[in-house]
N, C-alpha and C. Protein backbone atom coordinates (compact mmCIF):
# COMPACT_ATOMS: atom_id res chain seq x y z
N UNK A 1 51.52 -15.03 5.72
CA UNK A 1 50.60 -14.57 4.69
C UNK A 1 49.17 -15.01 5.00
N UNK A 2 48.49 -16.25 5.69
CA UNK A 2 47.77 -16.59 5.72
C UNK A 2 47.05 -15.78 6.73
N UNK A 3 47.50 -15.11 7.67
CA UNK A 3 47.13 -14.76 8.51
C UNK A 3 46.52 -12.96 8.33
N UNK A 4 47.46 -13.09 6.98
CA UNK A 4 46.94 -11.46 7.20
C UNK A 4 45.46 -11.56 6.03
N UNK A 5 45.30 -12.78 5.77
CA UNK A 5 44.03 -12.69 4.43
C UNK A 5 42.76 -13.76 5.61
N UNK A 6 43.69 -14.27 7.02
CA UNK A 6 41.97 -14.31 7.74
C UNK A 6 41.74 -13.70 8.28
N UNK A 7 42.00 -12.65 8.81
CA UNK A 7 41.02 -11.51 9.40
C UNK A 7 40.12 -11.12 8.76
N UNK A 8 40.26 -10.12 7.44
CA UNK A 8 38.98 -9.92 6.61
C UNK A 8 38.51 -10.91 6.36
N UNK A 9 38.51 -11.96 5.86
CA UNK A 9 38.25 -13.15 5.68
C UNK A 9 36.79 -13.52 6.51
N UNK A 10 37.38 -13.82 7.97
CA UNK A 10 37.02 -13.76 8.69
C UNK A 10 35.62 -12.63 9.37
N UNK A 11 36.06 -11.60 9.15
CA UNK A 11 35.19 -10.22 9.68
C UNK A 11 34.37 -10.79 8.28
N UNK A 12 34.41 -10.44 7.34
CA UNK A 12 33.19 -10.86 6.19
C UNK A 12 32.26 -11.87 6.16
N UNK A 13 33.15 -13.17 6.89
CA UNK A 13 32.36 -14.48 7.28
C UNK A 13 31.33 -13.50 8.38
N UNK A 14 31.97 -12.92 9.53
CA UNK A 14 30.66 -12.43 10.57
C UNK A 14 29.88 -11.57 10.32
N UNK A 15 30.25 -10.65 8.99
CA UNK A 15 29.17 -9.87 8.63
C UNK A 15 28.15 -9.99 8.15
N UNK A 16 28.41 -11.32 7.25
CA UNK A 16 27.48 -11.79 6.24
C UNK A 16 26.31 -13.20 6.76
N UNK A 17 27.10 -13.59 8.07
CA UNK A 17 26.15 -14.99 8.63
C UNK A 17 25.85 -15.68 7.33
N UNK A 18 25.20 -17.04 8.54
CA UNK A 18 25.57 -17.99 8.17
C UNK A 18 24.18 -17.95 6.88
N UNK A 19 24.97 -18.64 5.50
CA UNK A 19 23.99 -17.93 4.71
C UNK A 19 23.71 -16.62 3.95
N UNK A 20 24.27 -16.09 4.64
CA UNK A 20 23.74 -14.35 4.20
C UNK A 20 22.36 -14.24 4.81
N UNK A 21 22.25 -14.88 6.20
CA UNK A 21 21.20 -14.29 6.69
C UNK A 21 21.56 -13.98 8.10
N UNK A 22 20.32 -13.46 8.88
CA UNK A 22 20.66 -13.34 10.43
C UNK A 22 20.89 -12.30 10.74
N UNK A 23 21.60 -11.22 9.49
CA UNK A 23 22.19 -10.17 10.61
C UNK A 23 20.60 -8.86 10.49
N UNK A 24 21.33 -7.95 11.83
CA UNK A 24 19.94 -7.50 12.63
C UNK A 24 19.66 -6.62 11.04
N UNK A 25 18.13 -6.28 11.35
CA UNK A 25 17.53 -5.46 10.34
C UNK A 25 17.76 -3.89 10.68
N UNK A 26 17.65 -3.05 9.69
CA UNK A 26 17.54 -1.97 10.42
C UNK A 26 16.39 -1.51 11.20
N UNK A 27 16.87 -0.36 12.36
CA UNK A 27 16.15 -0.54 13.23
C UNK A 27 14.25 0.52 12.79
N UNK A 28 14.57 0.90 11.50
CA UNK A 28 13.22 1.67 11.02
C UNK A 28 12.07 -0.17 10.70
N UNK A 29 12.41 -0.87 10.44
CA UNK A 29 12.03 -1.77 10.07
C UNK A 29 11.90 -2.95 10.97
N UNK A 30 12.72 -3.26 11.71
CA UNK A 30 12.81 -4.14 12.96
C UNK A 30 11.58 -4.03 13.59
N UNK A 31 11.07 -5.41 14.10
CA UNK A 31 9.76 -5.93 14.68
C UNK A 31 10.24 -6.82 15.64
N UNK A 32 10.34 -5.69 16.93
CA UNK A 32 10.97 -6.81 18.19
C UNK A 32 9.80 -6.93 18.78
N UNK A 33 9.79 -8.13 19.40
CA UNK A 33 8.39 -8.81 20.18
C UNK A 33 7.72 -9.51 19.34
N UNK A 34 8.03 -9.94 18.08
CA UNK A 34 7.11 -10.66 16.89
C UNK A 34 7.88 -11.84 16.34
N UNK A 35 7.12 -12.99 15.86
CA UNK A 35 8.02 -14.09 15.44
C UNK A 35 7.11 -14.52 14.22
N UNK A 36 8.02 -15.24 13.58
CA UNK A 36 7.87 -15.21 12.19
C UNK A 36 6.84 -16.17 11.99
N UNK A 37 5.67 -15.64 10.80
CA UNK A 37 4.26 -16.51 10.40
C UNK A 37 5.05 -17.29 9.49
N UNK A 38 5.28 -16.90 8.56
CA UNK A 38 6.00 -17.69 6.93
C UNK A 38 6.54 -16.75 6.35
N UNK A 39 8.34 -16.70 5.72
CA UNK A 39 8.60 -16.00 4.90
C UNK A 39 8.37 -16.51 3.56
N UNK A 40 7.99 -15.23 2.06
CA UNK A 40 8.08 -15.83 1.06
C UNK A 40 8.65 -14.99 0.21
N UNK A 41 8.99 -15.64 -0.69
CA UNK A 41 10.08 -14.96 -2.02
C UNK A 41 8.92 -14.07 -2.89
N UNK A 42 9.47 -12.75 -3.55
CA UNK A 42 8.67 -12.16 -4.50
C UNK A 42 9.53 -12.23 -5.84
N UNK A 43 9.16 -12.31 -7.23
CA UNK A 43 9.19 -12.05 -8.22
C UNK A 43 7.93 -11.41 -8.79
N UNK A 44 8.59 -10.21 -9.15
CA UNK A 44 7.33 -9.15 -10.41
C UNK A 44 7.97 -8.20 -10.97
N UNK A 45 7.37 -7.07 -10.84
CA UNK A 45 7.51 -6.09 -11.53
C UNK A 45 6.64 -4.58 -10.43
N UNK A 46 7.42 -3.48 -10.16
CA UNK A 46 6.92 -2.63 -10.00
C UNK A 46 6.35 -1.27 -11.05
N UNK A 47 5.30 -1.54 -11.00
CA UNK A 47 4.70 -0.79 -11.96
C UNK A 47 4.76 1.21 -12.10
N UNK A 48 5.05 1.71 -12.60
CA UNK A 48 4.87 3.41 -12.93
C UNK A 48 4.49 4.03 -13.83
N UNK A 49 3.82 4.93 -13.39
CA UNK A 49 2.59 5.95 -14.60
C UNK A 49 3.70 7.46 -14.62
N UNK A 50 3.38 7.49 -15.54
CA UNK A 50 4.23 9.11 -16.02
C UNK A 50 3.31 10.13 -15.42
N UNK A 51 3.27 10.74 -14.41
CA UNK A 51 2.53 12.02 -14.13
C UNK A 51 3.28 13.13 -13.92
N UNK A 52 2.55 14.62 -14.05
CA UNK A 52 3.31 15.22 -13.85
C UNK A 52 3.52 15.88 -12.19
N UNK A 53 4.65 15.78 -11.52
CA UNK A 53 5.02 16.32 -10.43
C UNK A 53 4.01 17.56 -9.49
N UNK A 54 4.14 17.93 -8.60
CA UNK A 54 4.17 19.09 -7.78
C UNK A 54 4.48 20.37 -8.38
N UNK A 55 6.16 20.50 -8.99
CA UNK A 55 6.40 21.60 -10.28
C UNK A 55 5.91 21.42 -11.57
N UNK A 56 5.38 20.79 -11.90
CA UNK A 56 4.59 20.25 -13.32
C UNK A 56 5.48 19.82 -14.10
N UNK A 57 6.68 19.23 -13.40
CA UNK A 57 7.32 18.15 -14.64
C UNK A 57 7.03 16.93 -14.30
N UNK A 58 6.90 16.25 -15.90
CA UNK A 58 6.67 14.67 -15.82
C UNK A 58 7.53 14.32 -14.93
N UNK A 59 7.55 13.32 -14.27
CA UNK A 59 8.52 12.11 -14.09
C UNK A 59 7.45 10.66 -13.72
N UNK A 60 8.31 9.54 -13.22
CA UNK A 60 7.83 8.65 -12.96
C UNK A 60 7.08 8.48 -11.91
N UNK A 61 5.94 8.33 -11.78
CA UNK A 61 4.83 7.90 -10.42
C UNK A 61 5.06 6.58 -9.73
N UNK A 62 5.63 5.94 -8.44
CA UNK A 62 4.98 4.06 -8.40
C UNK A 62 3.70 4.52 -8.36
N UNK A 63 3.30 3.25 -8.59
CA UNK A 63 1.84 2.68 -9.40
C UNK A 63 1.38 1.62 -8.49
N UNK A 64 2.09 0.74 -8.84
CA UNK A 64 1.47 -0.57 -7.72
C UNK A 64 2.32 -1.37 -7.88
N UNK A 65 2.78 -2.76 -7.24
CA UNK A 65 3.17 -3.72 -7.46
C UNK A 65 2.34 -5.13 -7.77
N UNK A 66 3.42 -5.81 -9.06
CA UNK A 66 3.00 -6.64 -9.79
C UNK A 66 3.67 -7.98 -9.37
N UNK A 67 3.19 -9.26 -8.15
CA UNK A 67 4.53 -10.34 -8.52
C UNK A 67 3.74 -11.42 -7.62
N UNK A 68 4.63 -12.90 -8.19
CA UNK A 68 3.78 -13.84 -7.70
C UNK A 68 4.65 -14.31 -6.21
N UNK A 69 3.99 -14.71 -5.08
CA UNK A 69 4.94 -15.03 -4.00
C UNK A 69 5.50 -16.98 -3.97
N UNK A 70 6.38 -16.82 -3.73
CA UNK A 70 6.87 -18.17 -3.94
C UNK A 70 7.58 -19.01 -2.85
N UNK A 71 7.24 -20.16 -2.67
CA UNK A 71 7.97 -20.67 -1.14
C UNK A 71 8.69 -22.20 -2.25
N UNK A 72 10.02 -22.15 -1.75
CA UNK A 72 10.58 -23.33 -2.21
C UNK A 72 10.42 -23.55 -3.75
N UNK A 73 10.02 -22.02 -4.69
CA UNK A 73 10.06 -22.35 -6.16
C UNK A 73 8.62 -22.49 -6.14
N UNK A 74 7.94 -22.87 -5.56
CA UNK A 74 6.18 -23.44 -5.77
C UNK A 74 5.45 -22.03 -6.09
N UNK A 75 4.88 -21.27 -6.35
CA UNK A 75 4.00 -20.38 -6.29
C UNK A 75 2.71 -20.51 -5.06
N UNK A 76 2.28 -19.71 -4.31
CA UNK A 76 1.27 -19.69 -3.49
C UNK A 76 0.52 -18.82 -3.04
N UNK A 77 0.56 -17.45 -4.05
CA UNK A 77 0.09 -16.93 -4.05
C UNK A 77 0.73 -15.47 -4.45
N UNK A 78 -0.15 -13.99 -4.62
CA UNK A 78 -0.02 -12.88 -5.09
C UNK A 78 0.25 -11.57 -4.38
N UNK A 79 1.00 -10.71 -4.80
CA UNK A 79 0.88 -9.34 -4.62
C UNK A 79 0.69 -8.47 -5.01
N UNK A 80 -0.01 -7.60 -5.18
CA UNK A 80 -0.67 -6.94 -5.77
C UNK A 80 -0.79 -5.22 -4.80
N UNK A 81 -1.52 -4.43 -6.10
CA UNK A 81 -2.21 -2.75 -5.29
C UNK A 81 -2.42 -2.78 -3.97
N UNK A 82 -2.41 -2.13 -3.40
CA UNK A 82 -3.09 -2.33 -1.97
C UNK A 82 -2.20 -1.50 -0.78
N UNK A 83 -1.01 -2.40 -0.78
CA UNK A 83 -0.40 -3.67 -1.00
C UNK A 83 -1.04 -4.59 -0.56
N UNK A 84 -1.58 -5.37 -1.53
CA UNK A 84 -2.38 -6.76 -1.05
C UNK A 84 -1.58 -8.04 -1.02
N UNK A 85 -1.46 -9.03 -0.06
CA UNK A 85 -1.01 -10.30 -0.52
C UNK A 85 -2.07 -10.94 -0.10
N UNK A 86 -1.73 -11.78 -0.70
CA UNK A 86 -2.66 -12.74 -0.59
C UNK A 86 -2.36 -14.35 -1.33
N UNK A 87 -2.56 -15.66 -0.30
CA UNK A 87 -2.21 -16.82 -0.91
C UNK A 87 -3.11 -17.98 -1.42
N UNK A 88 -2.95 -18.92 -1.69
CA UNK A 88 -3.87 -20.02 -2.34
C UNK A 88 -5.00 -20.32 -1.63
N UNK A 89 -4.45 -20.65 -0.28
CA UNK A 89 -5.25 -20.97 0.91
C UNK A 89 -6.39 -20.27 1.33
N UNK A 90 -6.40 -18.92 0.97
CA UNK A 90 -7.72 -17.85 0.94
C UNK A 90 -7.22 -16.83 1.64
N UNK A 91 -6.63 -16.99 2.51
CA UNK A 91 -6.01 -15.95 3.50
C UNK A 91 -5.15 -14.47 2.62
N UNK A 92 -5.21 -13.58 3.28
CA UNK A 92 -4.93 -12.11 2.69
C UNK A 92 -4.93 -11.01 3.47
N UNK A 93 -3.75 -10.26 3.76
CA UNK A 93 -3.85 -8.99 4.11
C UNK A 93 -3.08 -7.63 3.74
N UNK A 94 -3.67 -6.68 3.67
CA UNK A 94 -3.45 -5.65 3.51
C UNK A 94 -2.83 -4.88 4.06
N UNK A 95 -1.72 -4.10 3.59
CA UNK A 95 -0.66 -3.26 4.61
C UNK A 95 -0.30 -1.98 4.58
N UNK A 96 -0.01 -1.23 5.67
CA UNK A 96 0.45 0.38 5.72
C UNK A 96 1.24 0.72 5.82
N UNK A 97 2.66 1.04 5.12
CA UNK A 97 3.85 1.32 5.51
C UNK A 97 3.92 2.41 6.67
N UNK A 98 4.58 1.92 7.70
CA UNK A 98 5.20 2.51 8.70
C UNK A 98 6.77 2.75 9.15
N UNK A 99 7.56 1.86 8.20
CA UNK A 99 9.12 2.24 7.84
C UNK A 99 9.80 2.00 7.04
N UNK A 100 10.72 2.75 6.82
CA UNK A 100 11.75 2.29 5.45
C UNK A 100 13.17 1.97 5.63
N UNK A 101 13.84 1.94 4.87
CA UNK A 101 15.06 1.75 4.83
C UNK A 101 15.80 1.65 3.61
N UNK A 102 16.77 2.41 3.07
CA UNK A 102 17.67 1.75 1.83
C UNK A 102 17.62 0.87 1.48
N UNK A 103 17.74 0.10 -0.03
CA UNK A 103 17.81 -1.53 -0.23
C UNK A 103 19.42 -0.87 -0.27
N UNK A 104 19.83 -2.15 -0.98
CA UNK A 104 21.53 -2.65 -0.81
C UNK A 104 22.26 -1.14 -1.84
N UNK A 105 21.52 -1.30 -2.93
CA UNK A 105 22.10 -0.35 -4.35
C UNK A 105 21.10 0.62 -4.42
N UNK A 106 21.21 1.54 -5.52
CA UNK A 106 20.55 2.66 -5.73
C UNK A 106 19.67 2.30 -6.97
N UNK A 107 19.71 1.34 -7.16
CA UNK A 107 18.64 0.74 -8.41
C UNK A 107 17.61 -0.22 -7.14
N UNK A 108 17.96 -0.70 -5.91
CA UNK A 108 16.97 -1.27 -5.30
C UNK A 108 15.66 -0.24 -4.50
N UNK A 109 14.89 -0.74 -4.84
CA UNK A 109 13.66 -0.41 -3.84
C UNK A 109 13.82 -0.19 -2.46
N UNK A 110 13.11 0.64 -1.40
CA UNK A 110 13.11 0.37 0.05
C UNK A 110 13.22 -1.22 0.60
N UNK A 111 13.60 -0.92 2.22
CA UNK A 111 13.04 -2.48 2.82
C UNK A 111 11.62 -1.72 3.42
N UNK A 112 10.89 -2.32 3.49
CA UNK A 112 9.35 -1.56 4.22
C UNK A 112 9.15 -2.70 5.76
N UNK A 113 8.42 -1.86 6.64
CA UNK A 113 8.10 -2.28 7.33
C UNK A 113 6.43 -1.90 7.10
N UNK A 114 5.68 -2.79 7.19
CA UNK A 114 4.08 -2.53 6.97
C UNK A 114 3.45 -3.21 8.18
N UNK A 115 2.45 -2.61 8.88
CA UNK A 115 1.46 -2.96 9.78
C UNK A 115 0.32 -3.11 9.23
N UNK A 116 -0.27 -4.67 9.57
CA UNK A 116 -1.74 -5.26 8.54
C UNK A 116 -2.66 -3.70 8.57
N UNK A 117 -3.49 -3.76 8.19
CA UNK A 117 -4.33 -2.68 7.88
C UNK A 117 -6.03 -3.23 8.27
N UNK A 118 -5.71 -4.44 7.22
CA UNK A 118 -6.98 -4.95 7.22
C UNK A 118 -6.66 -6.89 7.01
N UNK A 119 -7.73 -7.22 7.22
CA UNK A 119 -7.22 -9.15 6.41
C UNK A 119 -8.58 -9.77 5.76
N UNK A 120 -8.17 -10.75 5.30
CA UNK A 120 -9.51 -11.31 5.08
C UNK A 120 -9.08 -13.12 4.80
N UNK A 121 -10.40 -13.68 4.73
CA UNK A 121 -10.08 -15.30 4.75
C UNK A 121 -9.46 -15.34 5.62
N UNK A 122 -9.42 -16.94 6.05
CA UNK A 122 -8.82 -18.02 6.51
C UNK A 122 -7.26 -18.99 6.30
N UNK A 123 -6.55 -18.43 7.05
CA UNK A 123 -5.57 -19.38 6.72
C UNK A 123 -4.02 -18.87 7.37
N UNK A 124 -3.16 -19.24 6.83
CA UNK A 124 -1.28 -18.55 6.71
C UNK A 124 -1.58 -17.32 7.22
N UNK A 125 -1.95 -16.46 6.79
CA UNK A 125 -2.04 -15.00 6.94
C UNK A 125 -3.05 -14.32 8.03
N UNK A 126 -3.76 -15.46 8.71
CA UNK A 126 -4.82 -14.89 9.88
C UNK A 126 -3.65 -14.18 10.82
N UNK A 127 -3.13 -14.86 11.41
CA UNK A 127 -2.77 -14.10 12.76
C UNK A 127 -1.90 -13.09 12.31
N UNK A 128 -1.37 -12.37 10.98
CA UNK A 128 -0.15 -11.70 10.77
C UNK A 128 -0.64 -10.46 11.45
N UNK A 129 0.13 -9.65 11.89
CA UNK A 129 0.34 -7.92 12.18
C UNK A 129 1.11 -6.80 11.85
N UNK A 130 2.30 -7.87 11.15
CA UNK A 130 3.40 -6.89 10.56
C UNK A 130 3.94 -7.65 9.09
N UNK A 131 4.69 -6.94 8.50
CA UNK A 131 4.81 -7.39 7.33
C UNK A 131 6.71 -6.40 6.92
N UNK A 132 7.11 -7.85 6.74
CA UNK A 132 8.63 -6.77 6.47
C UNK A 132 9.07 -7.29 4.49
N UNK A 133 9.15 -6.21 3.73
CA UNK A 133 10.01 -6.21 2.54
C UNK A 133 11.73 -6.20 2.85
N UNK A 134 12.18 -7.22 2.96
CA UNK A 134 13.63 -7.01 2.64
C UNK A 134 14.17 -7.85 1.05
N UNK A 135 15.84 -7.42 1.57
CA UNK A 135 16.57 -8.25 0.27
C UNK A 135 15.56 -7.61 -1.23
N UNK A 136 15.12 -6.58 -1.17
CA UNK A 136 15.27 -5.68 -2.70
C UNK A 136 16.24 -6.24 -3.70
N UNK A 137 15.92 -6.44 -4.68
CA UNK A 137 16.57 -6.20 -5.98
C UNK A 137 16.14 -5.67 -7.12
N UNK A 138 16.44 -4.89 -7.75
CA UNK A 138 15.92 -3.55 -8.22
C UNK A 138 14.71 -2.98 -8.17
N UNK A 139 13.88 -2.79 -9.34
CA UNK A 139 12.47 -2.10 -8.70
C UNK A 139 12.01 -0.74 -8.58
N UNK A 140 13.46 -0.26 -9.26
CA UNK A 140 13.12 1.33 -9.56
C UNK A 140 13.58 2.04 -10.79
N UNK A 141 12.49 2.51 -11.08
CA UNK A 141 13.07 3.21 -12.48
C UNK A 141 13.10 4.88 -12.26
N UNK A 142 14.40 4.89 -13.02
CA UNK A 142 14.98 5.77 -13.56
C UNK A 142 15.00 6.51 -14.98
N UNK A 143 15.22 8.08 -15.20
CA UNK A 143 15.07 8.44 -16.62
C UNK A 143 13.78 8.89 -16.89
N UNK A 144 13.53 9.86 -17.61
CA UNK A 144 13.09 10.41 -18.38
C UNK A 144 11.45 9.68 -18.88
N UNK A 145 10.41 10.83 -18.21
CA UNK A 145 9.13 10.35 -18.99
C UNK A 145 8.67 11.51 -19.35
N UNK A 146 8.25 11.57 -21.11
CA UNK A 146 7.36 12.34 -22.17
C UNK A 146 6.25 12.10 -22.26
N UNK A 147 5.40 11.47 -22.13
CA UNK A 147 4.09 11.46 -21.93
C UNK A 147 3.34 11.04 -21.12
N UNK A 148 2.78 11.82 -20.17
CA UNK A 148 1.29 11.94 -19.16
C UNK A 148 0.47 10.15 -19.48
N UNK A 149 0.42 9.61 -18.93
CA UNK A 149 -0.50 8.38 -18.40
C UNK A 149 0.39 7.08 -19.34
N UNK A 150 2.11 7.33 -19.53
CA UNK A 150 2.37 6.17 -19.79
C UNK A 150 3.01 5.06 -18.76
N UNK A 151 2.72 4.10 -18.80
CA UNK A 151 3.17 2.88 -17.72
C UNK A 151 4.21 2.42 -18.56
N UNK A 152 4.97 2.42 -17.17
CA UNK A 152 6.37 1.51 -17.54
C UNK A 152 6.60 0.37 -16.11
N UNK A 153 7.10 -0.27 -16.10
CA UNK A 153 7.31 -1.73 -15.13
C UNK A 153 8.73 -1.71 -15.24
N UNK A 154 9.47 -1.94 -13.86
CA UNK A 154 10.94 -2.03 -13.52
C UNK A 154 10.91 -3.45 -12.76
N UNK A 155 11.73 -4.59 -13.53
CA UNK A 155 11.29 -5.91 -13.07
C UNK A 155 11.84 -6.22 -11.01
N UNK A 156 11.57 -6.60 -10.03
CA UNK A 156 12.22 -6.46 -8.59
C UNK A 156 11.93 -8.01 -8.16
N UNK A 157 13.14 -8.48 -7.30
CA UNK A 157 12.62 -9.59 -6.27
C UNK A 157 12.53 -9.27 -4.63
N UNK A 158 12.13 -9.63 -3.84
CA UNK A 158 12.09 -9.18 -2.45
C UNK A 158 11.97 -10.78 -1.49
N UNK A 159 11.98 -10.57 -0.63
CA UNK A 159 11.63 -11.46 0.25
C UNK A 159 10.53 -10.74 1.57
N UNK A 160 9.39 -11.62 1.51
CA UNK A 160 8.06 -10.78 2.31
C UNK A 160 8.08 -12.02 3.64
N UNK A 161 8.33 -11.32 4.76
CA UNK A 161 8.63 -11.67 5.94
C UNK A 161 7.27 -11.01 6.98
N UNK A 162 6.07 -12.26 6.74
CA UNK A 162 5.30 -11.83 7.67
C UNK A 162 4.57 -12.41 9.12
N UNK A 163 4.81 -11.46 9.96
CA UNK A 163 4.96 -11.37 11.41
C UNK A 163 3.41 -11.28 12.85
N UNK A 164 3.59 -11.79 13.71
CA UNK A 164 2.81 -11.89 14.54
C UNK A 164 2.95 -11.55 15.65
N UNK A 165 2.77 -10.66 16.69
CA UNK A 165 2.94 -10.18 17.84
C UNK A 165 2.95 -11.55 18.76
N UNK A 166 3.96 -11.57 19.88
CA UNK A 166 4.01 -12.76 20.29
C UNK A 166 3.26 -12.57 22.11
């Protein structure tokens, strides 16, 4: 009996690494030749305006993102429109999505791959060039919008993984 519950067992232990981390990214998002500046945790909110579509029905617009970045629980800084981050230290840059990917569920957000755009200040964030969103948790809304210029916020966490050409 034991034997037939470690295999899966087993295959799940290697799927999932050690942690639940490690395994490869997808390859729309993957940044080979780059090693890691600092990863940090997001908590916010993605923001949406009710506009109406291409066929002229309402639905939901993204808007921007709303959330503070966090290393070890500490706060150190923001994300914001742009997509801007930016941390305590002064340092900040700005990004262009260049890939996507599914999050885990259909209530999660993309994983993004973003290339800096622009930077500014001094600090953590000087040398970055790439910028990866993984580990989504929700962040997208769904349902029904009746009125033209209303904002609604779908609360999301992410992890912002940003990168330096090596």
């Amino acid at each position: 009996m034991f034997t037939k519950l470690a295999a899966p067992t087993m295959l799940l232990a290697a799927l999932i690494g050690p942690a639940g981390a490690a395994e490869p990214l997808p390859e729309a998002i993957a940044a080979p030749g780059e090693s890691v500046v600092v990863s940090l945790h997001a908590e916010g909110a993605q923001v949406y305006e009710c506009k109406a579509g291409t066929d002229g029905k309402l639905a939901w617009a993204f808007r921007e993102p709303i959330a503070t970045l966090l290393s070890e629980g500490k706060t150190v800084g923001r994300h914001y429109a742009g997509p801007n981050w930016e941390l305590a230290d002064g340092s900040a840059v700005v990004g262009k999505a260049i890939g996507n990917a599914p999050g885990a569920t259909p209530a999660d957000i993309a994983w993004l791959k973003l290339e800096v755009a622009s930077r500014r200040g001094s600090g953590t964030l000087t040398p970055v060039t790439t910028v990866q969103r993984i580990n989504t948790h929700g962040g997208k809304l769904d349902g029904a919008c009746d009125k033209a210029g209303e904002f609604r916020s779908a609360p999301y966490s992410a992890d912002y993984v940003f990168l330096k050409k090596d």
